[in-house]
Protein backbone atom coordinates (compact mmCIF):
# COMPACT_ATOMS: atom_id res chain seq x y z
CA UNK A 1 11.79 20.13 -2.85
CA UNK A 2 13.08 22.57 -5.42
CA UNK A 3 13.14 21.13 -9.08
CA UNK A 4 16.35 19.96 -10.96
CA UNK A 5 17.31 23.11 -12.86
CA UNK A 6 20.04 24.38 -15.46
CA UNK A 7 21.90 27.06 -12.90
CA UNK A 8 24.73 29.74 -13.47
CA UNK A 9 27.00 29.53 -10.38
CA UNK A 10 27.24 32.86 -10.61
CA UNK A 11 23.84 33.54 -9.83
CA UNK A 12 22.87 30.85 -7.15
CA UNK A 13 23.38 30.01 -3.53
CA UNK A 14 22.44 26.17 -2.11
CA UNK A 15 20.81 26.70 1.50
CA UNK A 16 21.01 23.02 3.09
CA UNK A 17 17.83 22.81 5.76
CA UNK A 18 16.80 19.78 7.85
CA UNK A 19 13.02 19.46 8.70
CA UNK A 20 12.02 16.61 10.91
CA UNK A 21 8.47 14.85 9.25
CA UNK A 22 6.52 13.42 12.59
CA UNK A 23 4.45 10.23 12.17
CA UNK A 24 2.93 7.87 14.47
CA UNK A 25 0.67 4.53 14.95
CA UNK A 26 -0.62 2.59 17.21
CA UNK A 27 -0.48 -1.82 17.47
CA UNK A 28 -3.54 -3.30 19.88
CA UNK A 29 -2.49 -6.57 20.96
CA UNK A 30 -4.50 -9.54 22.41
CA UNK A 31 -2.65 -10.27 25.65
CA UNK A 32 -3.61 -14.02 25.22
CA UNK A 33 -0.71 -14.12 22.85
CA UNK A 34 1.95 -13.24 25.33
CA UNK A 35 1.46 -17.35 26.36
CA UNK A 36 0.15 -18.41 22.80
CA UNK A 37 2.54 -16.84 20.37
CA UNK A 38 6.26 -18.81 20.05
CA UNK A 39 9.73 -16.65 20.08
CA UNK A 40 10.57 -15.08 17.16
CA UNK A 41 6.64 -14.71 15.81
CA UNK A 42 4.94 -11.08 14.97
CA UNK A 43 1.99 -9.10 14.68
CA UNK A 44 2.82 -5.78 12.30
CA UNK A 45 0.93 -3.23 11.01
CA UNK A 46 0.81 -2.15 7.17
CA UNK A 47 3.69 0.06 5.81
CA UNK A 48 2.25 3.39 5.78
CA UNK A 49 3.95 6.25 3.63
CA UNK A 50 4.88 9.47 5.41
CA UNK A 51 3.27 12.58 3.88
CA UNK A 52 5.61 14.52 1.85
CA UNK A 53 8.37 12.59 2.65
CA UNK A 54 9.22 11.85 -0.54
CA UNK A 55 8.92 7.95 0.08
CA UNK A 56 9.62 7.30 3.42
CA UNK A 57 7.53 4.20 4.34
CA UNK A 58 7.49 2.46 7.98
CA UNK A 59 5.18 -0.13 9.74
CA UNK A 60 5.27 -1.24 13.22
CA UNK A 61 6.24 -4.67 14.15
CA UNK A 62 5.40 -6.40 18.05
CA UNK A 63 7.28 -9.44 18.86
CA UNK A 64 4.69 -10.57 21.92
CA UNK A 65 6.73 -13.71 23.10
CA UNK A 66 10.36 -11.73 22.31
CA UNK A 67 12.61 -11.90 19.19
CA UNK A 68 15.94 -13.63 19.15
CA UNK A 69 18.09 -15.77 21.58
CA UNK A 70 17.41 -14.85 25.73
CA UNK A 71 14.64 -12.18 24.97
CA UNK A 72 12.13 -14.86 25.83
CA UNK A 73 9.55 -13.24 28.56
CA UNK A 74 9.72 -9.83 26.98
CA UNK A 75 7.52 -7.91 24.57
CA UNK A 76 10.30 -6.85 21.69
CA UNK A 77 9.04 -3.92 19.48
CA UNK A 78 10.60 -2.75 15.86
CA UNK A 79 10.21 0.18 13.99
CA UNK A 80 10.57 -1.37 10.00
CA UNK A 81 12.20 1.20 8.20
CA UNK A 82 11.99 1.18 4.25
CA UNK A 83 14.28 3.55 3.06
CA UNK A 84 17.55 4.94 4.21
CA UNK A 85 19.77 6.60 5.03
CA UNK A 86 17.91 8.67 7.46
CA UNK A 87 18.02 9.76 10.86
CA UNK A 88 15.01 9.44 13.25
CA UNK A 89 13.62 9.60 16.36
CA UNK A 90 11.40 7.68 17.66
CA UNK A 91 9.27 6.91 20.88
CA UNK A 92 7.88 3.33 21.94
CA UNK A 93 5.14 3.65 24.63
CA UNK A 94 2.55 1.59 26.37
CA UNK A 95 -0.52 3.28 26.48
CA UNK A 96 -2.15 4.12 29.13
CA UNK A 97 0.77 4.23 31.35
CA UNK A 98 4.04 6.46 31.91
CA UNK A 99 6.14 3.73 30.32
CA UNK A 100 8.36 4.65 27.27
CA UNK A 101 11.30 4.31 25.34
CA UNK A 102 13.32 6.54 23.07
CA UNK A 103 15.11 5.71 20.58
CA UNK A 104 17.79 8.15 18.44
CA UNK A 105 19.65 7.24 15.47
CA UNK A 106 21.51 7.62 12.01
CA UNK A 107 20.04 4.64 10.40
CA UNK A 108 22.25 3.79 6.97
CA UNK A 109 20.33 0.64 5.74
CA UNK A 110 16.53 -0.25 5.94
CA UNK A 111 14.89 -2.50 8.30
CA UNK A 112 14.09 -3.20 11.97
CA UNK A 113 15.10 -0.58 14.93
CA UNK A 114 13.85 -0.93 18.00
CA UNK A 115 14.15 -2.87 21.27
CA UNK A 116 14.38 -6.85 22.09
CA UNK A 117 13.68 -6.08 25.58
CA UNK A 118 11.31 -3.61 25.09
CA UNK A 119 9.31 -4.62 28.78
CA UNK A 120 9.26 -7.69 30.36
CA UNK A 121 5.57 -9.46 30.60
CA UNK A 122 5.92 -8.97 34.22
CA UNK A 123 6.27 -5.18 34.28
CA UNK A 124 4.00 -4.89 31.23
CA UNK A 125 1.24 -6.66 33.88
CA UNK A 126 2.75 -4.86 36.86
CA UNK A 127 2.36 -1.17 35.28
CA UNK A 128 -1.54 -1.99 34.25
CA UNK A 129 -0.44 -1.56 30.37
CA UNK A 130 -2.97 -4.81 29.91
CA UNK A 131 -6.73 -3.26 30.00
CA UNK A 132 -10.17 -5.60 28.73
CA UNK A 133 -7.62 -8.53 27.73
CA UNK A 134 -5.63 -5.75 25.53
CA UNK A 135 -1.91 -3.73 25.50
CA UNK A 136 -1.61 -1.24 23.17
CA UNK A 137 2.01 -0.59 21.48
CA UNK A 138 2.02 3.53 20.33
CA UNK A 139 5.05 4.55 18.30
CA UNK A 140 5.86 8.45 17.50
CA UNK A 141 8.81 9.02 14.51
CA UNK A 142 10.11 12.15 13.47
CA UNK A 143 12.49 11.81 10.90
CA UNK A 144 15.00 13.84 9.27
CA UNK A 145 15.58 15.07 6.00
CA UNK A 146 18.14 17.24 4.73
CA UNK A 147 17.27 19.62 1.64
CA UNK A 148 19.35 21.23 -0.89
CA UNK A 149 16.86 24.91 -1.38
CA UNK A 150 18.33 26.69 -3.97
CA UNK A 151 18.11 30.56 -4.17
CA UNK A 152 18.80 33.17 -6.20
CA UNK A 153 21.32 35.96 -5.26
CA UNK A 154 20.35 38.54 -8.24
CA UNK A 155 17.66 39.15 -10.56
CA UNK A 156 18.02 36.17 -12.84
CA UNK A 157 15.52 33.80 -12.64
CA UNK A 158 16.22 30.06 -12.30
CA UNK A 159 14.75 28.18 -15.31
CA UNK A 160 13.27 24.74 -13.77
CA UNK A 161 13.27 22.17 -16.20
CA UNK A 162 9.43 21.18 -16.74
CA UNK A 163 8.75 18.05 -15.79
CA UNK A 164 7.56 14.95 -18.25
CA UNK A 165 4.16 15.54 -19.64
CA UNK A 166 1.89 11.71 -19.44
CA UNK A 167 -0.11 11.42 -22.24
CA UNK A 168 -3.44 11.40 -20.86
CA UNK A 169 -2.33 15.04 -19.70
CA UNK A 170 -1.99 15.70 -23.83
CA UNK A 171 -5.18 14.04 -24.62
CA UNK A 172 -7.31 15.78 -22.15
CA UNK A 173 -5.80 19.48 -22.59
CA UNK A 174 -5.51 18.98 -26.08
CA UNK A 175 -8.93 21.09 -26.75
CA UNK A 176 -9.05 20.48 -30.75
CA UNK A 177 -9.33 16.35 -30.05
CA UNK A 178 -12.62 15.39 -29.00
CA UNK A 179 -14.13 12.49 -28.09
CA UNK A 180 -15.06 9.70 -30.40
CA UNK A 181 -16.57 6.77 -28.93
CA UNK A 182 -19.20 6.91 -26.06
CA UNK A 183 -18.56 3.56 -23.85
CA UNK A 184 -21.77 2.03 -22.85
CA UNK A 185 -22.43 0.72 -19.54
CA UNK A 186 -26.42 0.08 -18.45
CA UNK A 187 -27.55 2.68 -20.58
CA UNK A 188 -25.44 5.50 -19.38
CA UNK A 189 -22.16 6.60 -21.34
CA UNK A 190 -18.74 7.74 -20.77
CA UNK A 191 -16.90 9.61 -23.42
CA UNK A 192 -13.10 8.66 -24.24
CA UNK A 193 -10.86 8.37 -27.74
CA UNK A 194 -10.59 5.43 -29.64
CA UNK A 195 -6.40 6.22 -30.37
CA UNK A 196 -6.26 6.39 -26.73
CA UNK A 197 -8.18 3.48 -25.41
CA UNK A 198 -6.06 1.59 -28.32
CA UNK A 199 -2.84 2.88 -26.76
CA UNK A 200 -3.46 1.49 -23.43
CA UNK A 201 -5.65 -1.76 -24.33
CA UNK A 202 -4.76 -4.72 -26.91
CA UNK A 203 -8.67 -5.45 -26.69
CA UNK A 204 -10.12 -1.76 -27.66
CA UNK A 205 -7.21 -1.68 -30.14
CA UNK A 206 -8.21 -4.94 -31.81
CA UNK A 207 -11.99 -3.27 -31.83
CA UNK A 208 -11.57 0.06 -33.12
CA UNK A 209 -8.75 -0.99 -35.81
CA UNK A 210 -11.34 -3.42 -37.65
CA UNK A 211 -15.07 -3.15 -39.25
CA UNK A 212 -17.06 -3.86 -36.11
CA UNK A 213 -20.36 -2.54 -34.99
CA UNK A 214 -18.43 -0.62 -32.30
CA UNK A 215 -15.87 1.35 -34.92
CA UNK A 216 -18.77 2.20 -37.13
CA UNK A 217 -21.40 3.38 -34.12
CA UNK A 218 -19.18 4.79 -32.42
CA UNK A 219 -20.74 2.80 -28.98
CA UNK A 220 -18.54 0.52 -27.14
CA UNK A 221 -21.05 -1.80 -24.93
CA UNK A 222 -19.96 -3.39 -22.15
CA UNK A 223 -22.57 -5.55 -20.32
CA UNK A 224 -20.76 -7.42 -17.79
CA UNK A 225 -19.27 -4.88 -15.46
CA UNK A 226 -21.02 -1.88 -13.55
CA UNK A 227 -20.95 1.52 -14.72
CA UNK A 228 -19.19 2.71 -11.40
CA UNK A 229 -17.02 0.23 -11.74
CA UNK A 230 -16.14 1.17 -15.35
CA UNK A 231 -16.29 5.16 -14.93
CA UNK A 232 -13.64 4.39 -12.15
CA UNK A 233 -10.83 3.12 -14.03
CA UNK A 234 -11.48 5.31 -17.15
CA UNK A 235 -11.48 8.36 -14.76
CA UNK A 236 -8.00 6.42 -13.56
CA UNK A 237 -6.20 5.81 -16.68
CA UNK A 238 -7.25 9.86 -17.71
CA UNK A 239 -6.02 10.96 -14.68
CA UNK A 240 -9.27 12.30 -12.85
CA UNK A 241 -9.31 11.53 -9.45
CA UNK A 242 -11.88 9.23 -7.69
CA UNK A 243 -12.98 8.34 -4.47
CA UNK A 244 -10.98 8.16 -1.72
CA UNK A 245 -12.86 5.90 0.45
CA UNK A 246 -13.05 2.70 -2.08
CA UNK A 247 -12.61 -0.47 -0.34
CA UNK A 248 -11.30 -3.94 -1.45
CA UNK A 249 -14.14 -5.18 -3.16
CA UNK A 250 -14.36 -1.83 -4.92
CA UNK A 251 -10.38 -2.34 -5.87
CA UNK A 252 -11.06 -5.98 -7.21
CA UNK A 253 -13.73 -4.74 -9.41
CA UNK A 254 -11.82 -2.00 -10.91
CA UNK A 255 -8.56 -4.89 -11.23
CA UNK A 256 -11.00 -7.29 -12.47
CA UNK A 257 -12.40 -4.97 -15.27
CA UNK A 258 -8.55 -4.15 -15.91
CA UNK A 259 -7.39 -7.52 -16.48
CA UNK A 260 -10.45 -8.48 -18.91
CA UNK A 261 -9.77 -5.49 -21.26
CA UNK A 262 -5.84 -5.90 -20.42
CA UNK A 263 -5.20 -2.70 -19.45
CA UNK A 264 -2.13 -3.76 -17.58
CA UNK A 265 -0.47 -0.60 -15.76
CA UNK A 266 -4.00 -0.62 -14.11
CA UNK A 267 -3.89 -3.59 -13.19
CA UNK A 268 -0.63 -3.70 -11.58
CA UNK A 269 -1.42 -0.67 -9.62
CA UNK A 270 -4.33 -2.15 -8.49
CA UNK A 271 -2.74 -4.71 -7.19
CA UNK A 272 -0.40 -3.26 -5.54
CA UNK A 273 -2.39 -1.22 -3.40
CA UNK A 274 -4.38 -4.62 -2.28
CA UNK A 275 -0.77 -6.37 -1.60
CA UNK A 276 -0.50 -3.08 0.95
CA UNK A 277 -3.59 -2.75 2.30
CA UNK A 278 -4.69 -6.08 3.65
CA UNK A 279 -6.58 -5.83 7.23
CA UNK A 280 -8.24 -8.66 9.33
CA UNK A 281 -11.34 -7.15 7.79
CA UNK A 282 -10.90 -7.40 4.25
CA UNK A 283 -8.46 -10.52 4.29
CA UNK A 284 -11.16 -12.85 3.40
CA UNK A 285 -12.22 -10.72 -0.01
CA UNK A 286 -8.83 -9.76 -1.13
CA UNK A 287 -7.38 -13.86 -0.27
CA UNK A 288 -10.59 -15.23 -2.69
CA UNK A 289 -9.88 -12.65 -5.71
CA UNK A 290 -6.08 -13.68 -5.45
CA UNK A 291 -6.79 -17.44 -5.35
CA UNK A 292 -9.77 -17.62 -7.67
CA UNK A 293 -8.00 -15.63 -10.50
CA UNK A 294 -4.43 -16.51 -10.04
CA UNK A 295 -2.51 -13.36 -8.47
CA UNK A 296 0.13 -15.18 -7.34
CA UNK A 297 2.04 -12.42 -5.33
CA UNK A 298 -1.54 -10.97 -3.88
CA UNK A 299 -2.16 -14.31 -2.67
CA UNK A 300 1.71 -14.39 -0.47
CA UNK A 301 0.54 -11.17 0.53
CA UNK A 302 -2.36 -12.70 2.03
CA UNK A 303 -0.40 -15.58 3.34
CA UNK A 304 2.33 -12.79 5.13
CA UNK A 305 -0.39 -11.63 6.77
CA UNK A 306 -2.54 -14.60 7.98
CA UNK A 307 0.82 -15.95 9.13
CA UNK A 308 1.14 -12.94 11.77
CA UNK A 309 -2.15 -12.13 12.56
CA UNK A 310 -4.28 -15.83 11.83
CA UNK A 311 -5.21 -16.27 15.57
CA UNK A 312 -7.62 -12.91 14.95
CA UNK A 313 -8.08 -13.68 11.05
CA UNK A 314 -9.26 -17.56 11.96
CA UNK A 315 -12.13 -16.50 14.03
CA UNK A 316 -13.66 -14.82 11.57
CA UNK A 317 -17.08 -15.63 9.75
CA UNK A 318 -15.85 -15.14 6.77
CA UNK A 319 -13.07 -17.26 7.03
CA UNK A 320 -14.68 -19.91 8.58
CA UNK A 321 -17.52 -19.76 5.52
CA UNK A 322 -14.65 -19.35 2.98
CA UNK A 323 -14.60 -22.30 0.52
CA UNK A 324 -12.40 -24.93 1.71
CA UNK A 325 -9.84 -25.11 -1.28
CA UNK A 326 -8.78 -21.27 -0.39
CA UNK A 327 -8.77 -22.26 3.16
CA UNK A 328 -6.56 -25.01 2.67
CA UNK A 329 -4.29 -23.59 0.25
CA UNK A 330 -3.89 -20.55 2.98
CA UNK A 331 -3.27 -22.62 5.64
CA UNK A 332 -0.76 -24.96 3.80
CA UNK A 333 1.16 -21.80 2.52
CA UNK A 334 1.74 -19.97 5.66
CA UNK A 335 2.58 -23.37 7.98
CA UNK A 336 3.40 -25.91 5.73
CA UNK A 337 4.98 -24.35 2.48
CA UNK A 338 6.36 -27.77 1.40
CA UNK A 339 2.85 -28.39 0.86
CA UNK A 340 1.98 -25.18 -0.53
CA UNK A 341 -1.10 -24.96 -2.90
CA UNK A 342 -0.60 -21.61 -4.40
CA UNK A 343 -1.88 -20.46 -7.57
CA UNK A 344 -0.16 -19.91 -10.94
CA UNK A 345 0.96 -16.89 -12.11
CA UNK A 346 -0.39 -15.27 -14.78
């Protein structure tokens, strides 16, 4: 999309163009829940953001046993839409067979769109959608955005306004300010500036504005975190990029870190992308770091998720070696909140 810009009428024309962004996912279900799951209880996938979209976010949500009053018997499916207005299009199928369903529309607020009745257990068994004790639940979106292009009719230029300039952008192109303190981490170092580390960190400041051994060397140890761990969120708060396979373990050590030297814009990113990334696989890791050091809305993120998916999550090893407090207080939270045993904020 065109930047904001400071036009002469005179000299510009607005072209309005609709391009349809296409998306898609996929929900495996354990057919067992069909007779196990109550009305009215869901298995969902995580929101996912559409590329380019300019935040358009959706997840897929399966009602096995139905959703609402008389859908009882029938597999209801939802499209969870998180911003609107917006018009889409989208396909529910059963894959592996011919079956589908199509839905069109102009949707004004967020949330659910789909179908209560998407296909009755029956016809779900009937068509052979159910394969090795599985049905699998594909969606495909395309929705539809409008743009304003702007264009210019003569030979004056538009003049974009620039956009805001973040201040790691001035420290690292600023070519006269170089580094002056070498952080120290199992005897290899990364270079960053004292001002800046102050800027962003109560602790560094606290360090570099008094007499210590680190202000005069110039040497910042730090013995109790791992030099990847460390290079990561420096290389995150300067606006290098890093890996783009890190899992949850490598997330809590980077929001760990974070917290200890109070670097809190890291730290809330951080845990963010845990609160939108929890999987069966990593529920055990991310529902520990939440408990054990207090992240109160990490931990309900945990508990959202055990609550539609604990039948899979339960069966787990790691789970079922998880220390009993955290088991208890996950359990208590997503079946028995009256009794809840969640952590304090911090």
């Amino acid at each position: 999309m065109s930047e904001s810009a400071h036009l002469k009428p005179s000299n510009h024309n607005f072209i309005v163009n609709t391009e349809a962004l296409t998306d898609s996912m996929t929900l495996t279900i354990d057919a067992s829940l069909l007779d196990v799951l109550e009305v009215d209880q869901s298995i969902q996938t995580p929101v996912v953001t559409v590329k380019d979209s300019n935040g358009i976010n959706w997840s897929l949500e399966c009602y096995p046993k139905g959703y609402g009053d008389g859908n009882d018997g029938h597999v209801s499916v939802f499209l969870q839409l998180g911003k609107a207005p917006l018009k889409i299009r989208a396909e529910f199928s059963i894959s592996g067979t011919d079956y589908k369903k199509t839905l069109i529309e102009d949707c004004r607020k967020k949330g659910p769109r789909g179908f209560s009745q998407f296909i009755a257990h029956d016809q779900l068994r009937h068509i052979g959608g159910i394969n090795n004790g599985y049905f699998v639940i594909e969606c495909a979106v395309s929705f539809y955005i409008t743009r304003a292009i702007e264009t210019v009719v003569d030979s004056v230029k538009m003049e974009a306004l620039p956009k805001p300039l973040h201040f790691f952008e001035l420290m690292v192109l600023g070519t006269h300010i170089e580094s002056d303190v070498d952080i120290v981490v199992g005897g290899e170092k990364i270079e960053a500036h004292r001002t800046f580390l102050g800027l962003i960190s109560p602790v560094f400041y606290a360090t570099f504005k008094h007499n210590t051994k680190e202000s005069i060397s110039g040497e910042y140890a730090i013995p109790d975190f791992g030099f990847t761990t460390v290079k990561r969120v420096i290389d995150m708060v300067y606006g290098r990029s890093t890996e783009d396979d890190l899992t949850a373990s490598d997330i809590i050590d980077m929001a760990t870190f974070a917290d200890k030297y109070q670097i809190n814009a890291v730290s809330y990113r951080l845990e963010k992308w845990l609160m939108d990334h929890i999987v069966s696989d990593n529920f055990c890791t991310i529902a520990q770091y939440s408990f054990n050091y207090y992240k109160t809305k990490v931990f309900e993120a945990c508990v959202n998720h055990y609550r539609k998916n604990h039948f899979k999550i339960s069966s787990t090893y790691g789970f079922v070696m998880m220390d009993a407090d955290i088991v208890t207080a996950v359990l208590r939270s997503a079946f028995a909140p009256e009794h809840a045993l969640m952590p304090n904020a911090v």
